[in-house]
PDB file of N, CA and C in Angstrom:
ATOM      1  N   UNK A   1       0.848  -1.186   0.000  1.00  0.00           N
ATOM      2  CA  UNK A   1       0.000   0.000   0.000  1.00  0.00           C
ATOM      3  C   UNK A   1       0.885   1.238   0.000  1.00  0.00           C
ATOM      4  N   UNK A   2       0.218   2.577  -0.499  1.00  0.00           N
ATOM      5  CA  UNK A   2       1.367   3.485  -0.360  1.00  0.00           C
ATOM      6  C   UNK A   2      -0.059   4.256   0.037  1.00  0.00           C
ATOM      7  N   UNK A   3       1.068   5.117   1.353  1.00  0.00           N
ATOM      8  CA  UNK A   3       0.527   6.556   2.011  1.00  0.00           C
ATOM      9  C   UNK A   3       0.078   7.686   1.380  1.00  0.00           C
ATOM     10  N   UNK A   4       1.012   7.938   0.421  1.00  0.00           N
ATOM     11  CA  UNK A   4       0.431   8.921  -0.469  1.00  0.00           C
ATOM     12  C   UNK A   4       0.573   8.793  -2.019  1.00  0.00           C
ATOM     13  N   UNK A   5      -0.536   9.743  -2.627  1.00  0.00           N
ATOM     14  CA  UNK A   5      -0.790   8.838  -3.956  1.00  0.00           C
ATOM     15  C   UNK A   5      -1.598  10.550  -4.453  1.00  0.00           C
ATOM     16  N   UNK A   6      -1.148  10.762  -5.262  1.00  0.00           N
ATOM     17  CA  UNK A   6      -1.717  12.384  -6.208  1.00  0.00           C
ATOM     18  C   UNK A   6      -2.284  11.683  -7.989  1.00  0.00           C
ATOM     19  N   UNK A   7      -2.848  11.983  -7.967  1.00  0.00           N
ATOM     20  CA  UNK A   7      -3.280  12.323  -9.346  1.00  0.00           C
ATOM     21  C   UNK A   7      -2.668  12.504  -9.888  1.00  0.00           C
ATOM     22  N   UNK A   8      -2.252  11.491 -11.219  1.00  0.00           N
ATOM     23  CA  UNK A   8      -0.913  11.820 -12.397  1.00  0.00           C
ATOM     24  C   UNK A   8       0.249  11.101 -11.751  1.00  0.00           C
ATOM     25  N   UNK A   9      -0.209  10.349 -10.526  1.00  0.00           N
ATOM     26  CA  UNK A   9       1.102   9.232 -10.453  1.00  0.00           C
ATOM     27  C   UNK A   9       0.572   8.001 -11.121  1.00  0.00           C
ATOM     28  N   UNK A  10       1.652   7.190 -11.096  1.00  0.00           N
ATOM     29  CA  UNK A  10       1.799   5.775 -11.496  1.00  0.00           C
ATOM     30  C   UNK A  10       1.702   4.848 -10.338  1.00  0.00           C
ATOM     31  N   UNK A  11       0.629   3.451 -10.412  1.00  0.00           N
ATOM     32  CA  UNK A  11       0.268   3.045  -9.064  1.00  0.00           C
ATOM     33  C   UNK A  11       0.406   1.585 -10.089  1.00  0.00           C
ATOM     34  N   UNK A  12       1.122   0.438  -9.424  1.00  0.00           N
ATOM     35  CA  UNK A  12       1.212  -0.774  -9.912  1.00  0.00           C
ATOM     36  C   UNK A  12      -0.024  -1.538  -8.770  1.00  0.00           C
ATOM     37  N   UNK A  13      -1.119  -2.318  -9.945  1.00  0.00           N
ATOM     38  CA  UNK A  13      -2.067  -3.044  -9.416  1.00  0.00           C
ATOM     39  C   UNK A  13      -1.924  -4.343  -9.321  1.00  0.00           C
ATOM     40  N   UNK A  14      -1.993  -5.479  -8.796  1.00  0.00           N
ATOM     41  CA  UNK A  14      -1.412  -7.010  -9.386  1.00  0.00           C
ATOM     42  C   UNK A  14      -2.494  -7.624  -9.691  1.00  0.00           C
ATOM     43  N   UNK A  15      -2.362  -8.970 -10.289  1.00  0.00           N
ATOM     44  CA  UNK A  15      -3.737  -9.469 -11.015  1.00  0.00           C
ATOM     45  C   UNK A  15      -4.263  -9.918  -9.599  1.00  0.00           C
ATOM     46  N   UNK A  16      -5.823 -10.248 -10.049  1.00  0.00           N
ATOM     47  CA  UNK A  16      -7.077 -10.671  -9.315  1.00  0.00           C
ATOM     48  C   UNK A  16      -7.250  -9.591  -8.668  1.00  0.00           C
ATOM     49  N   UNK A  17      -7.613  -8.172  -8.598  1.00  0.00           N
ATOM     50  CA  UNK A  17      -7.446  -7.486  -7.906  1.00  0.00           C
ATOM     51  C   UNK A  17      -9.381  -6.587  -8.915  1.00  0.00           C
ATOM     52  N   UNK A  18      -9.708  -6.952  -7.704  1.00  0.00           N
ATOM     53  CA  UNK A  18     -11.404  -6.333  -8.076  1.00  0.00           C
ATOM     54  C   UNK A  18     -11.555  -4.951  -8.686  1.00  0.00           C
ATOM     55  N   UNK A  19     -12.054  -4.375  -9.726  1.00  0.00           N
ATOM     56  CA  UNK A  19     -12.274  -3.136  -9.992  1.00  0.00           C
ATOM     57  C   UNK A  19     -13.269  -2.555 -10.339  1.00  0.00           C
ATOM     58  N   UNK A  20     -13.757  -1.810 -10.266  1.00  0.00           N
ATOM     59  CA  UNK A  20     -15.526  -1.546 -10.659  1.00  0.00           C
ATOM     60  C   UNK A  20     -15.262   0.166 -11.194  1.00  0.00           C
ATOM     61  N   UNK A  21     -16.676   0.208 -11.826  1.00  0.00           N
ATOM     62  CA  UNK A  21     -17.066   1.247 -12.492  1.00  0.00           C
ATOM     63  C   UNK A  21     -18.612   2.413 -12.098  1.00  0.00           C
ATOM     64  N   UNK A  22     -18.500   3.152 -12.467  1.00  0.00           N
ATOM     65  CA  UNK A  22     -19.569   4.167 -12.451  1.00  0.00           C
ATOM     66  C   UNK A  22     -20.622   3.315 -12.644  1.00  0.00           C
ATOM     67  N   UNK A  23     -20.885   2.751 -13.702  1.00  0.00           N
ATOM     68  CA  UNK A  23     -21.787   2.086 -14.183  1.00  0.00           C
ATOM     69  C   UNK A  23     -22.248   0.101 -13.762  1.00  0.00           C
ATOM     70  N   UNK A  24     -21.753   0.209 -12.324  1.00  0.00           N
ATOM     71  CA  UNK A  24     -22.087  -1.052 -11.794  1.00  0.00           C
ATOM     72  C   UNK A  24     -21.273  -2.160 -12.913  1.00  0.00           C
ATOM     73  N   UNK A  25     -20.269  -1.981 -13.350  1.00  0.00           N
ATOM     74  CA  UNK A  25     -20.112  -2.824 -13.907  1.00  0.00           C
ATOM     75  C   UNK A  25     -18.687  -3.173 -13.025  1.00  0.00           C
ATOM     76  N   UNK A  26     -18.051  -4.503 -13.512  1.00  0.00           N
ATOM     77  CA  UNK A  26     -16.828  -5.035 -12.272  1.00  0.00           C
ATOM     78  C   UNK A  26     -15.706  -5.832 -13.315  1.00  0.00           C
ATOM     79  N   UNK A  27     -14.537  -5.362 -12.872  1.00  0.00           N
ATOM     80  CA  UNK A  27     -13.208  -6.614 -13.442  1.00  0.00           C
ATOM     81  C   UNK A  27     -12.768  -6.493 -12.692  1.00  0.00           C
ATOM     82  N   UNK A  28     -12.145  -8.181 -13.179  1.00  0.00           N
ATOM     83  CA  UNK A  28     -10.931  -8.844 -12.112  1.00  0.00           C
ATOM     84  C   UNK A  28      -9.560  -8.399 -13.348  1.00  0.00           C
ATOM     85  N   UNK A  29      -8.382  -7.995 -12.232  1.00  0.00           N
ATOM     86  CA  UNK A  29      -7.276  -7.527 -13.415  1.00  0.00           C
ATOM     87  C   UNK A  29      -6.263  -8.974 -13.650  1.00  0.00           C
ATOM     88  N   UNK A  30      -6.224  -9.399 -15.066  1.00  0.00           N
ATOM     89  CA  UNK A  30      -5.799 -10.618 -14.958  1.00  0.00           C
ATOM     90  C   UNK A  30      -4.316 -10.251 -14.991  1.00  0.00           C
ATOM     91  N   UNK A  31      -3.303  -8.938 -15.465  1.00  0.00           N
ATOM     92  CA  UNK A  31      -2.266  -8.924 -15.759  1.00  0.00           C
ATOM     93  C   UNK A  31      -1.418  -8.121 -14.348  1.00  0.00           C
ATOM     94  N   UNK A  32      -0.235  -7.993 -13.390  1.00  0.00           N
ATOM     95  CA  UNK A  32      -0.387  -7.245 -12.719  1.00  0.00           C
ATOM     96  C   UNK A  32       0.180  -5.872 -13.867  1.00  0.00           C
ATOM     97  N   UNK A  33       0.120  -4.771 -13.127  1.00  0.00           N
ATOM     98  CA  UNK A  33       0.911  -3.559 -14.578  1.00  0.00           C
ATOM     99  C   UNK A  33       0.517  -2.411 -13.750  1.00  0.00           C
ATOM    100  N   UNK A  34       1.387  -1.413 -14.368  1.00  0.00           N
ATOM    101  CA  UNK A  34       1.083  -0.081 -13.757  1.00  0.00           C
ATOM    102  C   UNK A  34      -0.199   0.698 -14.402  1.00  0.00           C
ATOM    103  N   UNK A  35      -0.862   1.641 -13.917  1.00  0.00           N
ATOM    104  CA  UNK A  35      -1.478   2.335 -13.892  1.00  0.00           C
ATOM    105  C   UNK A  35      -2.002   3.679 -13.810  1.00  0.00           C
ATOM    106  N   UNK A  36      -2.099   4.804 -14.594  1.00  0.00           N
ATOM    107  CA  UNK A  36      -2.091   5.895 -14.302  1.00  0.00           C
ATOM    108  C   UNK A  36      -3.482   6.748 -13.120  1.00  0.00           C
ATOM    109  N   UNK A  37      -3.040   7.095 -11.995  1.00  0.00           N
ATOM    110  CA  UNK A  37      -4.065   7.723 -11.090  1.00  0.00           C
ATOM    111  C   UNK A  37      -4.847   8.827 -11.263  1.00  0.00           C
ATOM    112  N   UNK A  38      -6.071   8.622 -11.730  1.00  0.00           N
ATOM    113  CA  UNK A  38      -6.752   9.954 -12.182  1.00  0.00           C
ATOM    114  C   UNK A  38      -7.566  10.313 -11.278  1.00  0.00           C
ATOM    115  N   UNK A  39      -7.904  10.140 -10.140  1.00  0.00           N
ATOM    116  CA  UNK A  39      -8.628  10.503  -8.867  1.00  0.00           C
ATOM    117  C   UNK A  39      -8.535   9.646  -7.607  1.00  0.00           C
ATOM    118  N   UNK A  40      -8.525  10.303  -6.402  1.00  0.00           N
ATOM    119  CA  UNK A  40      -8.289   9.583  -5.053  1.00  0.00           C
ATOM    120  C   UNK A  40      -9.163  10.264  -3.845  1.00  0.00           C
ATOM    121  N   UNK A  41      -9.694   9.623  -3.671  1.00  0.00           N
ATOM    122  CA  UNK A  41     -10.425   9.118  -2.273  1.00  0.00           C
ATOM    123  C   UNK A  41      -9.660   8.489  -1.113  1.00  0.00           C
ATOM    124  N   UNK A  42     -10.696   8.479  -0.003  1.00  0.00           N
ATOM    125  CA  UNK A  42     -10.421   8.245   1.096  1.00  0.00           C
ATOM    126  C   UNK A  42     -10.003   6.894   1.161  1.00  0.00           C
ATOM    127  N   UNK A  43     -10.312   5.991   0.434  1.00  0.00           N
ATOM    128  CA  UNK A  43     -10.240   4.665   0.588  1.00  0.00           C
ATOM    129  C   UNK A  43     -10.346   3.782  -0.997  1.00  0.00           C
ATOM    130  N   UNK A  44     -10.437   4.864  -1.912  1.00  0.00           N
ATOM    131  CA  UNK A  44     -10.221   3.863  -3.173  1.00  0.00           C
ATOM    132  C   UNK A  44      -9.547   5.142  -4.116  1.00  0.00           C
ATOM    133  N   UNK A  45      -8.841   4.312  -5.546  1.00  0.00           N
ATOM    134  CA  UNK A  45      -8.069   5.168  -6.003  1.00  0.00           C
ATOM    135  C   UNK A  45      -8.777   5.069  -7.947  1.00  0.00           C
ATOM    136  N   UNK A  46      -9.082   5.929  -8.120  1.00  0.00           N
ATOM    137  CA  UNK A  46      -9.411   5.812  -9.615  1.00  0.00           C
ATOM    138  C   UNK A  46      -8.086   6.000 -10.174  1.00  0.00           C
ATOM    139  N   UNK A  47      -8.519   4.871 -11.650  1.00  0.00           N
ATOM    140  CA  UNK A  47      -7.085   4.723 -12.689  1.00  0.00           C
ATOM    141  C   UNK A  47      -7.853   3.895 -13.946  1.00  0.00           C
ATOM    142  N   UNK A  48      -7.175   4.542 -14.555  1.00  0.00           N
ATOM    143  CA  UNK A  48      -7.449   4.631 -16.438  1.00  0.00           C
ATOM    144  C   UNK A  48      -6.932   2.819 -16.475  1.00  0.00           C
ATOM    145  N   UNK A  49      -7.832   2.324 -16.640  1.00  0.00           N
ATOM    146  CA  UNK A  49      -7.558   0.848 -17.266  1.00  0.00           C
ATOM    147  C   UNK A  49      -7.830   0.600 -18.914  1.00  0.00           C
ATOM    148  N   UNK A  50      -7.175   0.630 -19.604  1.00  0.00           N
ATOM    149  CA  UNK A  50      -7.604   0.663 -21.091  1.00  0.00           C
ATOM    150  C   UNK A  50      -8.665   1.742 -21.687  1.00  0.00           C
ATOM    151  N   UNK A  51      -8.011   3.139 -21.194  1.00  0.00           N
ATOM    152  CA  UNK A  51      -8.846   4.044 -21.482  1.00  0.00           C
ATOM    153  C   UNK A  51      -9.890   4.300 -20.890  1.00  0.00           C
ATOM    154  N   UNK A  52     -10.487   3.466 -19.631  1.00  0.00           N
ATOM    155  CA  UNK A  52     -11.664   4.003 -19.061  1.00  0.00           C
ATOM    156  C   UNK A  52     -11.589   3.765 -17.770  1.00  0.00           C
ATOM    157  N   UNK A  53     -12.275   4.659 -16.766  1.00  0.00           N
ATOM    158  CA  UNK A  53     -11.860   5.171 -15.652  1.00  0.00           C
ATOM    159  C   UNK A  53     -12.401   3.821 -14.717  1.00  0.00           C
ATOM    160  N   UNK A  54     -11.471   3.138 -13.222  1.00  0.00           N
ATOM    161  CA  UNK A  54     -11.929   2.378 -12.885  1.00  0.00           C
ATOM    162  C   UNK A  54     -11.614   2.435 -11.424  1.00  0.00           C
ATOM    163  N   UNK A  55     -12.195   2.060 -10.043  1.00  0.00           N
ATOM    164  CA  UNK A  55     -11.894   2.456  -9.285  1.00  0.00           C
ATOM    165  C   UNK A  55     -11.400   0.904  -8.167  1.00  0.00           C
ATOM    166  N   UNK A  56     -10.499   1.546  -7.527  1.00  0.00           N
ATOM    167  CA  UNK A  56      -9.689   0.131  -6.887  1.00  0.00           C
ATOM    168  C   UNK A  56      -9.317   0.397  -5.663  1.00  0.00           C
ATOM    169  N   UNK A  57      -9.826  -0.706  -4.618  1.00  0.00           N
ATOM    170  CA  UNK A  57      -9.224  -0.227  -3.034  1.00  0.00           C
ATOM    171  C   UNK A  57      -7.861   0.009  -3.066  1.00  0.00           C
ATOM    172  N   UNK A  58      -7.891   1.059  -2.082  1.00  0.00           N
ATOM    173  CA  UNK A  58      -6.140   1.836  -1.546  1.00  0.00           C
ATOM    174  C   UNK A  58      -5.530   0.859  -1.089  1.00  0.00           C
ATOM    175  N   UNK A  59      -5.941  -0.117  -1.121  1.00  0.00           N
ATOM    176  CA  UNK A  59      -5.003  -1.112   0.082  1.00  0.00           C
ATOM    177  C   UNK A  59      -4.398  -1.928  -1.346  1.00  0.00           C
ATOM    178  N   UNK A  60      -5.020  -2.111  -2.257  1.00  0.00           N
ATOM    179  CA  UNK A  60      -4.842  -3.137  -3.207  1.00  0.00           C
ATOM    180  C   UNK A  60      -3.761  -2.597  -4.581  1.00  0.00           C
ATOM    181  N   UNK A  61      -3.211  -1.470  -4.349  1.00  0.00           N
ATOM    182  CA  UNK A  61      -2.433  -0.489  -5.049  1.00  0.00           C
ATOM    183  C   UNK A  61      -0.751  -0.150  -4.606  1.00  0.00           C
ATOM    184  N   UNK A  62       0.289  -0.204  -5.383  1.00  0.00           N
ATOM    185  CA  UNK A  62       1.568  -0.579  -4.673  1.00  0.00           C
ATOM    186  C   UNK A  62       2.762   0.954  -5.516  1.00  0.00           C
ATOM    187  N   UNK A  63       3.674   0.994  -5.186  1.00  0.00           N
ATOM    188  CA  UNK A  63       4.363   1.948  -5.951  1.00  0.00           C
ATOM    189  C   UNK A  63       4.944   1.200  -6.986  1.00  0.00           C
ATOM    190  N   UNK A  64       5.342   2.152  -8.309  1.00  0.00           N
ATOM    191  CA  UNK A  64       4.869   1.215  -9.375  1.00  0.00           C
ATOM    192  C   UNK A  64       5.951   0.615  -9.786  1.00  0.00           C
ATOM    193  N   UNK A  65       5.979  -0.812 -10.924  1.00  0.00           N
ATOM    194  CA  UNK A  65       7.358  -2.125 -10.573  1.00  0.00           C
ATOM    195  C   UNK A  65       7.664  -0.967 -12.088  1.00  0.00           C
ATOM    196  N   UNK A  66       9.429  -0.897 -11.685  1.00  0.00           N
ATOM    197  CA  UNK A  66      10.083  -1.189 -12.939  1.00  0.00           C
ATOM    198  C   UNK A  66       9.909  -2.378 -14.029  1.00  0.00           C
ATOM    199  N   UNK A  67      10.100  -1.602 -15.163  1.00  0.00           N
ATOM    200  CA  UNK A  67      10.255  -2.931 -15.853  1.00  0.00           C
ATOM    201  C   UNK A  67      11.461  -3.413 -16.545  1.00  0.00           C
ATOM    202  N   UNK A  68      11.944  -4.353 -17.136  1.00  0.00           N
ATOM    203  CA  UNK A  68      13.539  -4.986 -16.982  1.00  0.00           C
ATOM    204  C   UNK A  68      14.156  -4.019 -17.707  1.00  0.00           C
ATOM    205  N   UNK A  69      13.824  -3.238 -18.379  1.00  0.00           N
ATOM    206  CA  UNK A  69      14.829  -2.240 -18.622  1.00  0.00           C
ATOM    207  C   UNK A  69      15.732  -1.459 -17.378  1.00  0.00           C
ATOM    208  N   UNK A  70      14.974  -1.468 -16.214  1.00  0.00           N
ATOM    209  CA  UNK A  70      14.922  -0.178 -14.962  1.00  0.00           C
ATOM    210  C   UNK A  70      14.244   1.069 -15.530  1.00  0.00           C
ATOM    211  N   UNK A  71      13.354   0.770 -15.901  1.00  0.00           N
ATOM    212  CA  UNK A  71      12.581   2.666 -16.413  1.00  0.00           C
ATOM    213  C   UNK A  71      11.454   2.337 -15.510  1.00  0.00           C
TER     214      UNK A  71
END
């Protein structure tokens, strides 16, 4: 989990990790991968999953993995 988290960071999610929408709709994330943060709450963090906005408990959100390059 990370303490603090702004809008326009990068938040790595891992798979099986529940996500839901405005519109009652729900995914499970099968890949883990980073994520860009487009809104935050008290207890869940919105992030752009394939272009559309999705919202995911704070607890279930990590600082985000390099990838084998180191970038």
């Amino acid at each position: 989990m990370i303490d603090t988290i702004n809008a326009g960071d990068l938040v790595w999610v891992p798979s099986s990790v529940k996500a839901h929408s405005r519109f009652a709709h729900s995914l499970i994330t099968k890949l883990p991968r980073n994520f860009l943060v487009i809104g935050v709450e008290s207890n869940d963090i919105n992030i752009l999953i394939d272009g559309r906005e999705w919202t995911v408990k704070r607890v279930d959100v990590y600082p985000p993995r390099k990838d084998s390059n180191g970038r």
